[in-house]
Protein backbone atom coordinates (compact mmCIF):
# COMPACT_ATOMS: atom_id res chain seq x y z
CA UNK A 1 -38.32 95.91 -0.35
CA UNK A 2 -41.41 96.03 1.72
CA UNK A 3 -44.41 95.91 -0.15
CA UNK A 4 -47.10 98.38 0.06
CA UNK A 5 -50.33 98.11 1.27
CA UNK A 6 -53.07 97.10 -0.66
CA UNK A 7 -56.48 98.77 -0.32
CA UNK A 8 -58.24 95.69 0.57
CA UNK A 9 -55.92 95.09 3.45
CA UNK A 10 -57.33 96.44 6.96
CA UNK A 11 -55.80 98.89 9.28
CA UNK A 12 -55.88 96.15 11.74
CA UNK A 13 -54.87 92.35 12.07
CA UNK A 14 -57.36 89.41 14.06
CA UNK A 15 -55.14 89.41 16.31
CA UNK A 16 -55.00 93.29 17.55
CA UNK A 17 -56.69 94.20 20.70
CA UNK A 18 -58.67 97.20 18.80
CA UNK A 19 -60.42 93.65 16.72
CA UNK A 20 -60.63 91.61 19.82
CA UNK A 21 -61.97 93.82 21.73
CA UNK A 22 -64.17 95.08 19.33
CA UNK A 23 -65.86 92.48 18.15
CA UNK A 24 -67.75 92.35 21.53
CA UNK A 25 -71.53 93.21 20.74
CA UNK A 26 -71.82 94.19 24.60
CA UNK A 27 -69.98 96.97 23.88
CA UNK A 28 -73.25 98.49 22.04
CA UNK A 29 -74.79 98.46 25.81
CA UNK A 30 -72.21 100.85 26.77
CA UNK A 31 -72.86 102.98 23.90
CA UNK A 32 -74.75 105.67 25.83
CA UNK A 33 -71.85 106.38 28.49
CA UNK A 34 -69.30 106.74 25.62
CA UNK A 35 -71.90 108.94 24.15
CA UNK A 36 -72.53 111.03 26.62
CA UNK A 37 -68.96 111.32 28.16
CA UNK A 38 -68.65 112.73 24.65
CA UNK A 39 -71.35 115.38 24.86
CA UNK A 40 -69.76 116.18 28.07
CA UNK A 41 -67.51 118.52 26.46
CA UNK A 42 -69.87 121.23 25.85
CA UNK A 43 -68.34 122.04 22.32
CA UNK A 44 -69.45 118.63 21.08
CA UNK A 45 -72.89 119.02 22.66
CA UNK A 46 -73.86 122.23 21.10
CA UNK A 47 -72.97 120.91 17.84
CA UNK A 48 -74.58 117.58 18.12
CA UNK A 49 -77.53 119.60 19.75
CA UNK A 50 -78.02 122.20 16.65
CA UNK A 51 -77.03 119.69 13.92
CA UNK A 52 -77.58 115.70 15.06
CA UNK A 53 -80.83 113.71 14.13
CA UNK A 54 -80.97 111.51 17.27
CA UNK A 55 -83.66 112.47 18.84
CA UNK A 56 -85.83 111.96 15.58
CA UNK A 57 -84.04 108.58 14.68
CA UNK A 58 -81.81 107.35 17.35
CA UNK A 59 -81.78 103.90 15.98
CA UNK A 60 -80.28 105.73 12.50
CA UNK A 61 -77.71 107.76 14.28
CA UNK A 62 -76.95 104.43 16.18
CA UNK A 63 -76.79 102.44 12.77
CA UNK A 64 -74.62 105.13 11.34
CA UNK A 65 -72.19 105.65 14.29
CA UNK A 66 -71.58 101.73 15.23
CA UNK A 67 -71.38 101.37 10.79
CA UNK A 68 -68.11 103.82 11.16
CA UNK A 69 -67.00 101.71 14.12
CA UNK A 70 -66.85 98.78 12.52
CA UNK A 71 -65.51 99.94 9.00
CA UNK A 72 -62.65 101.38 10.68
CA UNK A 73 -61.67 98.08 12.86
CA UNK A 74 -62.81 95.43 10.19
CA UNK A 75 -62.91 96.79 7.08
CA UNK A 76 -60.63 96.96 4.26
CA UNK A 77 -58.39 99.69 4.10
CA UNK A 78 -60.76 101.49 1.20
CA UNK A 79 -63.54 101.40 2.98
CA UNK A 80 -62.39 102.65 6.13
CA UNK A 81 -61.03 105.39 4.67
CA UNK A 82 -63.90 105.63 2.27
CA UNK A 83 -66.56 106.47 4.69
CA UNK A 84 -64.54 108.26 7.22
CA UNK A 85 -63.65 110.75 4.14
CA UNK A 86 -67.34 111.00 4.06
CA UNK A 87 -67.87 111.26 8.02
CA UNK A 88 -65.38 114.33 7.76
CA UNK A 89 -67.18 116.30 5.02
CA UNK A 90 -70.30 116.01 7.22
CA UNK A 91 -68.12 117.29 10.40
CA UNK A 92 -67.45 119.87 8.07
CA UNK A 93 -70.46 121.15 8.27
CA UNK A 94 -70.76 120.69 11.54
CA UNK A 95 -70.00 124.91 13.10
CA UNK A 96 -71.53 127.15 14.94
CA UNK A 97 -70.39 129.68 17.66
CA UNK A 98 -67.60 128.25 19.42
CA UNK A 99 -67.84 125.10 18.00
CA UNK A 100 -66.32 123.01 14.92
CA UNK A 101 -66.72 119.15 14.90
CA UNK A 102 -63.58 118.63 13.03
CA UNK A 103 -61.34 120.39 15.88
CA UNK A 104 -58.84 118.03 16.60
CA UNK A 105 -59.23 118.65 20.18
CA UNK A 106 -62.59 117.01 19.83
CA UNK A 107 -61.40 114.51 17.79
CA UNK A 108 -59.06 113.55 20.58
CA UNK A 109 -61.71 113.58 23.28
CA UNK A 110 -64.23 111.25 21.00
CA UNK A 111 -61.55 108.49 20.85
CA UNK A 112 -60.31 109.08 24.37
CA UNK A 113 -63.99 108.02 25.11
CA UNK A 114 -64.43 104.91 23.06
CA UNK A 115 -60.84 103.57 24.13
CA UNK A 116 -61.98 104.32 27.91
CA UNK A 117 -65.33 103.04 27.92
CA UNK A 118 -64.68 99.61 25.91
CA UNK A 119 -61.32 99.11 28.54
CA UNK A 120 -63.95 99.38 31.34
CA UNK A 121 -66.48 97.03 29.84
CA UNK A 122 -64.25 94.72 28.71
CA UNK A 123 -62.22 94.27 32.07
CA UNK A 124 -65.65 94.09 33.78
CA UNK A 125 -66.77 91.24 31.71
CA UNK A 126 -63.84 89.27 30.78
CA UNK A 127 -60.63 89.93 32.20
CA UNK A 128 -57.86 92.49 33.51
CA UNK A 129 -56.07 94.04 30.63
CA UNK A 130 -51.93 94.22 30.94
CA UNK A 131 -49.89 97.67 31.40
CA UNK A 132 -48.42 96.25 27.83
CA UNK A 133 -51.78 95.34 26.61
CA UNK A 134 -53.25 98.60 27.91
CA UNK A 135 -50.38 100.47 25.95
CA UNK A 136 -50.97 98.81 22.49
CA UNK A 137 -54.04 98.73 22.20
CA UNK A 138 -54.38 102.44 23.23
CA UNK A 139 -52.05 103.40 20.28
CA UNK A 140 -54.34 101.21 18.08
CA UNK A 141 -57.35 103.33 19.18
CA UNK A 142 -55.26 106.80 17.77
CA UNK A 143 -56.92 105.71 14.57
CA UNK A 144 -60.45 106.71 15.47
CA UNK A 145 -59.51 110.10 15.58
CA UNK A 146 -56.49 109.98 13.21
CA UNK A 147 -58.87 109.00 9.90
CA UNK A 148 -60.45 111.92 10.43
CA UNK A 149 -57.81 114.10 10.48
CA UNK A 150 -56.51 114.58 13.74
CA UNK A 151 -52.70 115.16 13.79
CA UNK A 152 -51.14 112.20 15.17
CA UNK A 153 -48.99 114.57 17.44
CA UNK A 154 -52.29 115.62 19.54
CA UNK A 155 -53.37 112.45 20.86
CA UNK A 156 -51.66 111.87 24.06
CA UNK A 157 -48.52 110.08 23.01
CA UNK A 158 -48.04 107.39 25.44
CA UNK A 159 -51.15 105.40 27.52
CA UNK A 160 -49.41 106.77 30.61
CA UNK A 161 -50.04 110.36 29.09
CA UNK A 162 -53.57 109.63 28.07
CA UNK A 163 -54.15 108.71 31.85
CA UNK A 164 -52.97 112.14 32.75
CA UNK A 165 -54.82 113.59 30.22
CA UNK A 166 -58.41 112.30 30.39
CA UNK A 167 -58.44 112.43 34.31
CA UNK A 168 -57.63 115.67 33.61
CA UNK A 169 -60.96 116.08 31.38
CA UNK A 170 -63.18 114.16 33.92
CA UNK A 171 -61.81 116.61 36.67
CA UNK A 172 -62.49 119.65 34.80
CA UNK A 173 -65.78 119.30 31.88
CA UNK A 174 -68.59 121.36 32.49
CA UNK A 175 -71.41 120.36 30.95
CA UNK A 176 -73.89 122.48 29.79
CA UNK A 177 -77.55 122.80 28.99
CA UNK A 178 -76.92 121.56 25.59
CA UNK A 179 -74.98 118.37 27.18
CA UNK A 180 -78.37 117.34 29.82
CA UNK A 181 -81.11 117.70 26.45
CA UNK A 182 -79.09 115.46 24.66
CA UNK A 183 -78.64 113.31 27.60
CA UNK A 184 -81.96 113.16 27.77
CA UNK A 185 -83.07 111.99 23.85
CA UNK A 186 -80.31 109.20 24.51
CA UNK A 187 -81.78 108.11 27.69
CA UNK A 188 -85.43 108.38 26.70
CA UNK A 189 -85.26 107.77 23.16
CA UNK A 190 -88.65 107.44 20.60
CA UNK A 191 -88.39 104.02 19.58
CA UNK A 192 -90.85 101.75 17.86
CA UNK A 193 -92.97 99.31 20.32
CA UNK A 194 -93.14 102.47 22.97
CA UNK A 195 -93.65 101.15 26.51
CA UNK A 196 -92.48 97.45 25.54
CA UNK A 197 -88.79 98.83 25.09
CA UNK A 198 -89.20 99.82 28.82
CA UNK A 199 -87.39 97.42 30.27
CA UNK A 200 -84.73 97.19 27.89
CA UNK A 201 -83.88 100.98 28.11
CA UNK A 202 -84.30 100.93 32.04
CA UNK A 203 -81.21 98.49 32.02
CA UNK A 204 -78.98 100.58 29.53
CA UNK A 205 -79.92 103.69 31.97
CA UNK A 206 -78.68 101.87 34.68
CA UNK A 207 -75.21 100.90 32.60
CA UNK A 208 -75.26 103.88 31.43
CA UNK A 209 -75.33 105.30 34.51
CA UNK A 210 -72.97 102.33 36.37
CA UNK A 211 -70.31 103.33 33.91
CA UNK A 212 -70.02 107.19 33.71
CA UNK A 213 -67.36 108.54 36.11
CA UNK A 214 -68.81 109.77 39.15
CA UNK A 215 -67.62 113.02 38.40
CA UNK A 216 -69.68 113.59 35.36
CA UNK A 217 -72.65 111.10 36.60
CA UNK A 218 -73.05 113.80 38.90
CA UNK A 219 -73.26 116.87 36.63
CA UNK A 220 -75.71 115.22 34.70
CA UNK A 221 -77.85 114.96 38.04
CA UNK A 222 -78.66 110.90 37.83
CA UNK A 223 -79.28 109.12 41.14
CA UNK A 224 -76.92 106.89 42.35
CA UNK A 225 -77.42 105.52 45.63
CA UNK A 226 -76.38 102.21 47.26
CA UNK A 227 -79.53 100.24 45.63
CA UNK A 228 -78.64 101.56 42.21
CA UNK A 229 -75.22 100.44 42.59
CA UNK A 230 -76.29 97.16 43.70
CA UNK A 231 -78.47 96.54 40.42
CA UNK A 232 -75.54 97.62 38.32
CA UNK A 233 -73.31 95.32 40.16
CA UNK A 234 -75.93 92.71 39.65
CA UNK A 235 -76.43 92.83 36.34
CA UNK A 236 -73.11 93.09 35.37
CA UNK A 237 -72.48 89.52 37.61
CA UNK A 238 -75.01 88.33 35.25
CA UNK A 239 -73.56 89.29 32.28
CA UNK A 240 -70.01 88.53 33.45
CA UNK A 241 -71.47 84.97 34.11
CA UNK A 242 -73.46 84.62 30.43
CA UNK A 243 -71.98 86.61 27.83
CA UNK A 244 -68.20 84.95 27.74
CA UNK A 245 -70.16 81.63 27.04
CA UNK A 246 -72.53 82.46 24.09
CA UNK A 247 -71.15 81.50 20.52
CA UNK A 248 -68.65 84.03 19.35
CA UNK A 249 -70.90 84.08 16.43
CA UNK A 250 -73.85 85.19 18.63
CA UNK A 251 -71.38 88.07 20.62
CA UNK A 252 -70.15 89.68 17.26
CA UNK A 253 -73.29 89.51 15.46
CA UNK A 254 -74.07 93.45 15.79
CA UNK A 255 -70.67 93.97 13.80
CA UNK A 256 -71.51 91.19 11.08
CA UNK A 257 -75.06 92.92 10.74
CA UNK A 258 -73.95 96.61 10.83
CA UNK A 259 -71.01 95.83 8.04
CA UNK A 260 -73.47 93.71 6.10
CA UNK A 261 -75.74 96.59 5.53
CA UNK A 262 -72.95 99.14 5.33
CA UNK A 263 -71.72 97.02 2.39
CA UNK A 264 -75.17 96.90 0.45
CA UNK A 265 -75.07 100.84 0.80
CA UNK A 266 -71.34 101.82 0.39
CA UNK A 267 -70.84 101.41 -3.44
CA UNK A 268 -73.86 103.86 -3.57
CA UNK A 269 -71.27 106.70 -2.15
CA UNK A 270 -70.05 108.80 -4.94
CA UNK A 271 -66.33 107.45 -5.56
CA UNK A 272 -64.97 111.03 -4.62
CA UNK A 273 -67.09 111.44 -1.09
């Protein structure tokens, strides 16, 4: 008789692609491309345009986002499913004309974006991922937009289908006026320090930027010309070179951090949130 679950079990084992993967603190860097392939769909930009805080505190919509992340990979069981109850009654909320955040449509397209962009980063850093690696760790990634509530049976079934299906999406978004303001708080975001986060932000433009499809890139009217591409190519020869060799410790620390602090805040959500 197989024996059931327990709560303080995670969805995922160490050894799963969505954890090893995952744990990669780089990924943060390519936060803004999954973010704005996201508000790409013009549905999810008007709602996070009429209902998110990030352009008056992108580090707290950051914090929060990355929090959910990370619960869901490397949390127990409860507490993924804790806070992602809570992520859905604020999605809830979340309607307007046209719009609903918890349209499982959107739900599909959210994931579709996380699974794509952390495949590109990590293949660009590390190494070329498997057709069979590819495959499982694609139906591991379901979860981000199964936990909060998306019907299994929407997600593309198979990592073949999700090919079809988000080239597809990259063909045919439109993105709207909604989509280039909040492209625009991401990009240029009010942080603390001012001019001395410069630099930093002028490199996560430039990933940012390196990463979108061209497609898309284009809508959102960036420039991207032979020197641009050159930087990005650069930097990410730099990073390729660097990042592998730091102290796991050191390239997982933004996970330890954000589920620290999600842990000194979680038993302060009301038991039926």
């Amino acid at each position: 008789m197989t024996q059931a679950p327990s709560p303080e079990d995670g969805l995922f084992h160490d050894d799963d692609l969505l954890r090893l993967i995952g744990r990669e603190g780089f990924l943060i860097a390519a936060g803004g491309a999954a973010s704005l392939l996201q508000t790409a769909h013009p549905k999810i930009a008007q709602g996070v345009y009429d209902h998110s805080y990030t352009a008056e505190d992108p580090l707290g919509r950051l914090r929060g986002t990355m929090q959910w992340v990370y619960v869901v990979g490397f949390g127990s069981r409860a507490e993924a499913e804790r806070l992602s109850g809570v992520v859905r009654k604020m999605h809830d909320r979340v309607t307007g004309p046209g719009y609903a955040a918890g349209e499982p449509e959107l739900q599909v397209w959210v994931a579709a974006t996380l699974f794509a962009t952390a495949v590109q980063v990590y293949e660009l850093i590390f190494r070329t991922l498997s057709e069979e690696e590819l495959a499982a760790y694609y139906e591991q990634s379901k979860i981000y937009a199964t936990i909060l509530g998306c019907p299994y049976a929407m997600m593309p079934a198979t990592y073949d289908d999700f090919r079809v299906y988000y080239a597809d999406m990259i063909a045919t978004l439109r993105i709207s006026d909604a989509s280039r303001a909040i492209a625009d708080q991401v990009l240029h975001p009010r942080l603390p320090g001012g001019p001395l986060n410069e630099p930093g932000l002028a490199a996560i433009r430039l990933v940012t930027a390196g990463l979108m499809p061209a497609p898309i890139r284009e809508q959102y009217g960036w420039r991207w010309d032979r020197a641009r591409q050159a930087r990005f190519r650069v930097l990410m020869a730099g990073v390729r070179l660097v990042y592998p060799r730091l102290p796991l410790r050191v390239r997982a620390f933004p996970r330890d951090h954000y589920l620290r602090d999600l842990r000194k805040r979680l038993p302060k959500v009301p038991a039926n949130a």
